[in-house]
C-alpha atoms as a PDB file:
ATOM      1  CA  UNK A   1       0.000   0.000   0.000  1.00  0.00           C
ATOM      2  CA  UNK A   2       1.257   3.473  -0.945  1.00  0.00           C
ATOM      3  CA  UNK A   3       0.234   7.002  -0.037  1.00  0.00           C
ATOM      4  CA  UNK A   4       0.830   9.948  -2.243  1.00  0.00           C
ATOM      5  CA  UNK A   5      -0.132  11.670  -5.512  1.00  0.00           C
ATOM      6  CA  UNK A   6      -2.274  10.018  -7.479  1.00  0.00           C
ATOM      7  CA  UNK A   7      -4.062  10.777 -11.282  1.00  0.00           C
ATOM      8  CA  UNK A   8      -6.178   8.275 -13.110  1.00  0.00           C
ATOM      9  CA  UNK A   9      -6.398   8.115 -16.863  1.00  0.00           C
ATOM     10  CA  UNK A  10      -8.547   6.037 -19.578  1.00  0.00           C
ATOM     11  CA  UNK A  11      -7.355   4.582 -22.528  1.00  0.00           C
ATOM     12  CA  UNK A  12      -9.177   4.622 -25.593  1.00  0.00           C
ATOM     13  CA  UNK A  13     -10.846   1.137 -24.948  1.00  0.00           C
ATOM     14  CA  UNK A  14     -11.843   2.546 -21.467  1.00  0.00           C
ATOM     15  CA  UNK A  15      -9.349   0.464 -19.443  1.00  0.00           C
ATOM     16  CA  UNK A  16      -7.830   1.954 -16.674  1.00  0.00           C
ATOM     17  CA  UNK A  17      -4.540   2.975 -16.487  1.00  0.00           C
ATOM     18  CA  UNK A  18      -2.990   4.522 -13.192  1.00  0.00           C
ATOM     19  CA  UNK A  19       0.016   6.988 -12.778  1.00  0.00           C
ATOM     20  CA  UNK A  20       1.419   7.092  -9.265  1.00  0.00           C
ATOM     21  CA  UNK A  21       3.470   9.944  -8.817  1.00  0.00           C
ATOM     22  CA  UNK A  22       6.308   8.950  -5.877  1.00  0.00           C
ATOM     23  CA  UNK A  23       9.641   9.524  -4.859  1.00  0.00           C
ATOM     24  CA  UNK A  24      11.992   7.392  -6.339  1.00  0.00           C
ATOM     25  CA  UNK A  25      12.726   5.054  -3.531  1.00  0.00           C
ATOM     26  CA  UNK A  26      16.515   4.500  -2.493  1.00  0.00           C
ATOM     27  CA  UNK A  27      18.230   1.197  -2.034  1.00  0.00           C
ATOM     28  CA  UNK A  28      17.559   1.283   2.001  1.00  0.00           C
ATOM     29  CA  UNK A  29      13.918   2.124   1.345  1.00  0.00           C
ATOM     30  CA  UNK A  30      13.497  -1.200  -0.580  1.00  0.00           C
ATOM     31  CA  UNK A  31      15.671  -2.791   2.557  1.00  0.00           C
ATOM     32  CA  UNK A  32      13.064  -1.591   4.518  1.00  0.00           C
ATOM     33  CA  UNK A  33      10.016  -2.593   2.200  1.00  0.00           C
ATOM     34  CA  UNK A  34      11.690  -6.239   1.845  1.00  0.00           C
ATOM     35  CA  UNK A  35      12.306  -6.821   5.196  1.00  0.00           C
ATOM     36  CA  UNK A  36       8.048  -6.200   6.088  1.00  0.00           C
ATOM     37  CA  UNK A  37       8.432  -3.100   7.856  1.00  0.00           C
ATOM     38  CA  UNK A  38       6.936   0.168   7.168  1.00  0.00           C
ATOM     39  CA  UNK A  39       8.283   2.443   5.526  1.00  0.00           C
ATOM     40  CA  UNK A  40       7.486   6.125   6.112  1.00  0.00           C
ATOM     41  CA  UNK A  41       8.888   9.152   4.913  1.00  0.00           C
ATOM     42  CA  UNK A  42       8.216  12.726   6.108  1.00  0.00           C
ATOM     43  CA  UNK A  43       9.255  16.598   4.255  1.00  0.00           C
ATOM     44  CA  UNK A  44       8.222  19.675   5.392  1.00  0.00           C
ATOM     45  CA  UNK A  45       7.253  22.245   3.175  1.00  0.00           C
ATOM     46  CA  UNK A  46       7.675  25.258   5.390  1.00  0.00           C
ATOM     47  CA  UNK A  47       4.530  27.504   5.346  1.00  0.00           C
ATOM     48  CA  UNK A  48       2.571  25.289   3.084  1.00  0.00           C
ATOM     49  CA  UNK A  49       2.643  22.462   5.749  1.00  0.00           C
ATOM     50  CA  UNK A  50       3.742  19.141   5.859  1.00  0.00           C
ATOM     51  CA  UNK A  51       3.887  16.115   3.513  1.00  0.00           C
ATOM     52  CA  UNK A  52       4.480  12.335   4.091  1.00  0.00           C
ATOM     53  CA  UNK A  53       4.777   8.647   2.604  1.00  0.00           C
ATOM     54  CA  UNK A  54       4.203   5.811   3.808  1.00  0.00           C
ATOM     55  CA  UNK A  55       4.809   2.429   1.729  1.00  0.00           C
ATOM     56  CA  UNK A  56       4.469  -1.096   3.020  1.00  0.00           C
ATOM     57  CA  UNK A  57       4.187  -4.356   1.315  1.00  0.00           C
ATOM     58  CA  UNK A  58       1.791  -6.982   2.823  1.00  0.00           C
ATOM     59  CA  UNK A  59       1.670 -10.655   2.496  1.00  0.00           C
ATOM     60  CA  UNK A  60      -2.355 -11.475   1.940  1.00  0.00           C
ATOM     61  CA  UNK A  61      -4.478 -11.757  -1.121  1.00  0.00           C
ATOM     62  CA  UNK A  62      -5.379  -7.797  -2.525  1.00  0.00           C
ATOM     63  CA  UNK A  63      -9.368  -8.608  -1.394  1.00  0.00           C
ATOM     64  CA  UNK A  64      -8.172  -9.281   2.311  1.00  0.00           C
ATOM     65  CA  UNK A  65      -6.190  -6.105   2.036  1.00  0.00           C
ATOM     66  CA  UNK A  66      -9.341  -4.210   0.293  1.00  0.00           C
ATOM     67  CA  UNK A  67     -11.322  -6.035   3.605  1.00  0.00           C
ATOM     68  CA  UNK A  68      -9.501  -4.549   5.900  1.00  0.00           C
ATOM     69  CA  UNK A  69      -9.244  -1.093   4.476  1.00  0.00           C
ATOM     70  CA  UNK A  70     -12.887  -0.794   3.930  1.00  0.00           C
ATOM     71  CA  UNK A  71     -13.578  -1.741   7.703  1.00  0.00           C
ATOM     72  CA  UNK A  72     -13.975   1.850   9.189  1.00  0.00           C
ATOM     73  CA  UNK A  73     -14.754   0.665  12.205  1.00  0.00           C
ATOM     74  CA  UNK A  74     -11.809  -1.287  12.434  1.00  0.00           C
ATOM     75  CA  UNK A  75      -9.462   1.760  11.527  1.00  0.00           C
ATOM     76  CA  UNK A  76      -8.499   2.514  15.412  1.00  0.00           C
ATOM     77  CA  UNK A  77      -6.741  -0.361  15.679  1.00  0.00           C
ATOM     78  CA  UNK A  78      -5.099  -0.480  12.312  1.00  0.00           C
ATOM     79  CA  UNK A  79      -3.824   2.679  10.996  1.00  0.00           C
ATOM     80  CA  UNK A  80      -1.886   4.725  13.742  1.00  0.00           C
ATOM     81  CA  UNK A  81      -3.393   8.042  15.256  1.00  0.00           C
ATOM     82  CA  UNK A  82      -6.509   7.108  14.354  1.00  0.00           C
ATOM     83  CA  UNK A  83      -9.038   6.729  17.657  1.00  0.00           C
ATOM     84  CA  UNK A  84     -13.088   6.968  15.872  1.00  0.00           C
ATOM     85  CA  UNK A  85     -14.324   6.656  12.729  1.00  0.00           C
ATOM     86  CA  UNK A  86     -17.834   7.443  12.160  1.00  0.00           C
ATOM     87  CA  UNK A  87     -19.529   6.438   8.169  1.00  0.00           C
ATOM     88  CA  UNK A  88     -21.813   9.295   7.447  1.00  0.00           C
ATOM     89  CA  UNK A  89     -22.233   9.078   3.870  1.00  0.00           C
ATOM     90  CA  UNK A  90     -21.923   6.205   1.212  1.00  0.00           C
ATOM     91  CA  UNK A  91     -22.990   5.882  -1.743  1.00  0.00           C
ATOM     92  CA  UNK A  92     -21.626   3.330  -4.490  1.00  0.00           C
ATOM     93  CA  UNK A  93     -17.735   3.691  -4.555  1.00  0.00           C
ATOM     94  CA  UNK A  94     -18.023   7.086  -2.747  1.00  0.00           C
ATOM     95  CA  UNK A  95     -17.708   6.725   1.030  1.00  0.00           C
ATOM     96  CA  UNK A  96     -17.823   9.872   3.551  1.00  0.00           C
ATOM     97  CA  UNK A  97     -16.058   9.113   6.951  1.00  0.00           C
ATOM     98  CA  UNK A  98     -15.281  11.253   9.957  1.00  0.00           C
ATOM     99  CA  UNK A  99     -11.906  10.854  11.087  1.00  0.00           C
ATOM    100  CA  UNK A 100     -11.304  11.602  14.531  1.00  0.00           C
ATOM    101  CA  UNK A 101      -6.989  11.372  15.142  1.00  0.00           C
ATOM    102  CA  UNK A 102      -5.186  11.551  18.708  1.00  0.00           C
ATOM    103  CA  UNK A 103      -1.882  12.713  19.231  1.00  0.00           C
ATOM    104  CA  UNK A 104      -1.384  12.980  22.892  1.00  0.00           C
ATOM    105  CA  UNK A 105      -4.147  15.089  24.710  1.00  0.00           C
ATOM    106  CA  UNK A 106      -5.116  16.691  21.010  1.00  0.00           C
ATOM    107  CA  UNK A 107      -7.797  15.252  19.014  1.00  0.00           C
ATOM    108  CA  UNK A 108      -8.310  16.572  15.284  1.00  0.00           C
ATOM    109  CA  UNK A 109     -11.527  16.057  13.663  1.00  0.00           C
ATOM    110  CA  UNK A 110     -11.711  15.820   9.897  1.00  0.00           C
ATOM    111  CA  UNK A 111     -14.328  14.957   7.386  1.00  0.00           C
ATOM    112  CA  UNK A 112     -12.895  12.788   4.532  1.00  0.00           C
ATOM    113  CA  UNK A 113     -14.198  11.559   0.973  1.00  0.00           C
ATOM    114  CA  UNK A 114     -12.947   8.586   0.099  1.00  0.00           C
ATOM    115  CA  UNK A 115     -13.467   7.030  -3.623  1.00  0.00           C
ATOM    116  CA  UNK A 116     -13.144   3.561  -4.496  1.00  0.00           C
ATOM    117  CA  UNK A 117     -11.635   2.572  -7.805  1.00  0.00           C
ATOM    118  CA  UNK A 118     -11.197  -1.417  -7.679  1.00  0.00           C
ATOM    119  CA  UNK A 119     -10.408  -1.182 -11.643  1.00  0.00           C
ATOM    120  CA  UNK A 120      -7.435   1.154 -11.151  1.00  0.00           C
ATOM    121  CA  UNK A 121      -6.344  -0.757  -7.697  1.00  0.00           C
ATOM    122  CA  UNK A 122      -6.481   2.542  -5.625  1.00  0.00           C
ATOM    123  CA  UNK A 123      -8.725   4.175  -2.607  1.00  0.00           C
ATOM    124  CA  UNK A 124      -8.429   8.213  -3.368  1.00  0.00           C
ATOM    125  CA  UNK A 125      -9.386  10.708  -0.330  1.00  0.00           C
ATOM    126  CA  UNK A 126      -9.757  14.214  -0.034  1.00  0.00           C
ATOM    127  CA  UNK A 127     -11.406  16.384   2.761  1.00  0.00           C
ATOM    128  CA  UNK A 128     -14.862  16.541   2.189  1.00  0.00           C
ATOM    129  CA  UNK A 129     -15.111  20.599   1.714  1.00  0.00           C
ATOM    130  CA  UNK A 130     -18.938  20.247   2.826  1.00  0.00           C
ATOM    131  CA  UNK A 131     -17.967  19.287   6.404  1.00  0.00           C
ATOM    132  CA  UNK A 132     -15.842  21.565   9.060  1.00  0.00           C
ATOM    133  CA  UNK A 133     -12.379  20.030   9.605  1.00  0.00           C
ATOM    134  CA  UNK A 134      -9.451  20.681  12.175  1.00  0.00           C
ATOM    135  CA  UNK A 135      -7.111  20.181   9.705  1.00  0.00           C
ATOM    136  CA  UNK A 136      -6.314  22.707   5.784  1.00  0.00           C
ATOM    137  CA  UNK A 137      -5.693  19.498   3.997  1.00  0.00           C
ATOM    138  CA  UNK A 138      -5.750  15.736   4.244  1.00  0.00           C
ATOM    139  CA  UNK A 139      -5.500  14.219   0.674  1.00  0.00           C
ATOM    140  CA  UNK A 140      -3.697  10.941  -0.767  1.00  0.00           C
ATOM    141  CA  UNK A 141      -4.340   7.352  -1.471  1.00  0.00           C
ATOM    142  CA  UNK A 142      -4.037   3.736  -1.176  1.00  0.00           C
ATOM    143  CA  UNK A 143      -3.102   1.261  -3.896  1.00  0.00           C
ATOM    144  CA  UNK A 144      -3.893  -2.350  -3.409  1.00  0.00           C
ATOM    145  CA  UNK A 145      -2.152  -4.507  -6.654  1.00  0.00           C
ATOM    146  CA  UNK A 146      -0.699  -8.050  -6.325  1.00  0.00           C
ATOM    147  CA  UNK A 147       3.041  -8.534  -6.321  1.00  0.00           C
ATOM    148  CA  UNK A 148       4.922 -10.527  -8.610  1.00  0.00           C
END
């Protein structure tokens, strides 16, 4: 699974195609990846905020992994900082989830829009800009794709 910068495009047949957009990973990052930990990778971009990545490969079939990503209510106890998740909107491959994240004594609450795209192997979120959030911006993405 990989977070970052995604963009979809179609061919002309309609199929899918996906374009991750990633730094190029070093020869310790795939160390890192090989070896079944995390890896995560943070810049700061001064004013503008802060940016991270976080890559890890998984041994389980992709639909256990797309099981366990889709269980919001299971997201406390998978995905770090994360202590509620409430569903308040879904519809199709669109799913609206408040996030509610704990660092220390702080809680942030943020409203995210997550989209489903099982055909281009990726989960895309974005704040949902029609609910108030603690946090300017909270986009990136998951991809899901069997390894060779």
């Amino acid at each position: 699974m990989l977070q970052g910068e995604i963009s979809h495009m179609l061919s002309a047949k309609g199929e899918h195609h996906r374009k991750v957009l990633l730094p190029e990973l070093d020869v310790d990052d795939h160390e890192t990846l090989d070896s079944g930990a995390m890896l995560q990778k943070f810049h700061t971009l001064g004013k503008n905020g802060n940016e991270g990545l976080a890559a890890q490969l998984i041994e389980a079939p992709a639909e256990h992994v797309w099981q366990s990503l889709l269980d919001w209510e299971a997201w406390p106890r998978m995905v770090d900082d994360v202590c509620a998740t409430d569903v308040y909107e879904h519809v199709g491959n669109d799913v609206k989830v408040k996030v509610t994240l704990g660092i220390g004594i702080l809680r942030i609450r943020t409203h995210v829009h997550h989209v489903i795209d099982r055909d281009a192997q990726t989960m895309t979120w974005n704040l949902d800009p029609s609910k108030p959030s603690d946090l300017q911006g909270n986009r990136g993405f998951w991809v899901v794709e069997p390894q060779s």
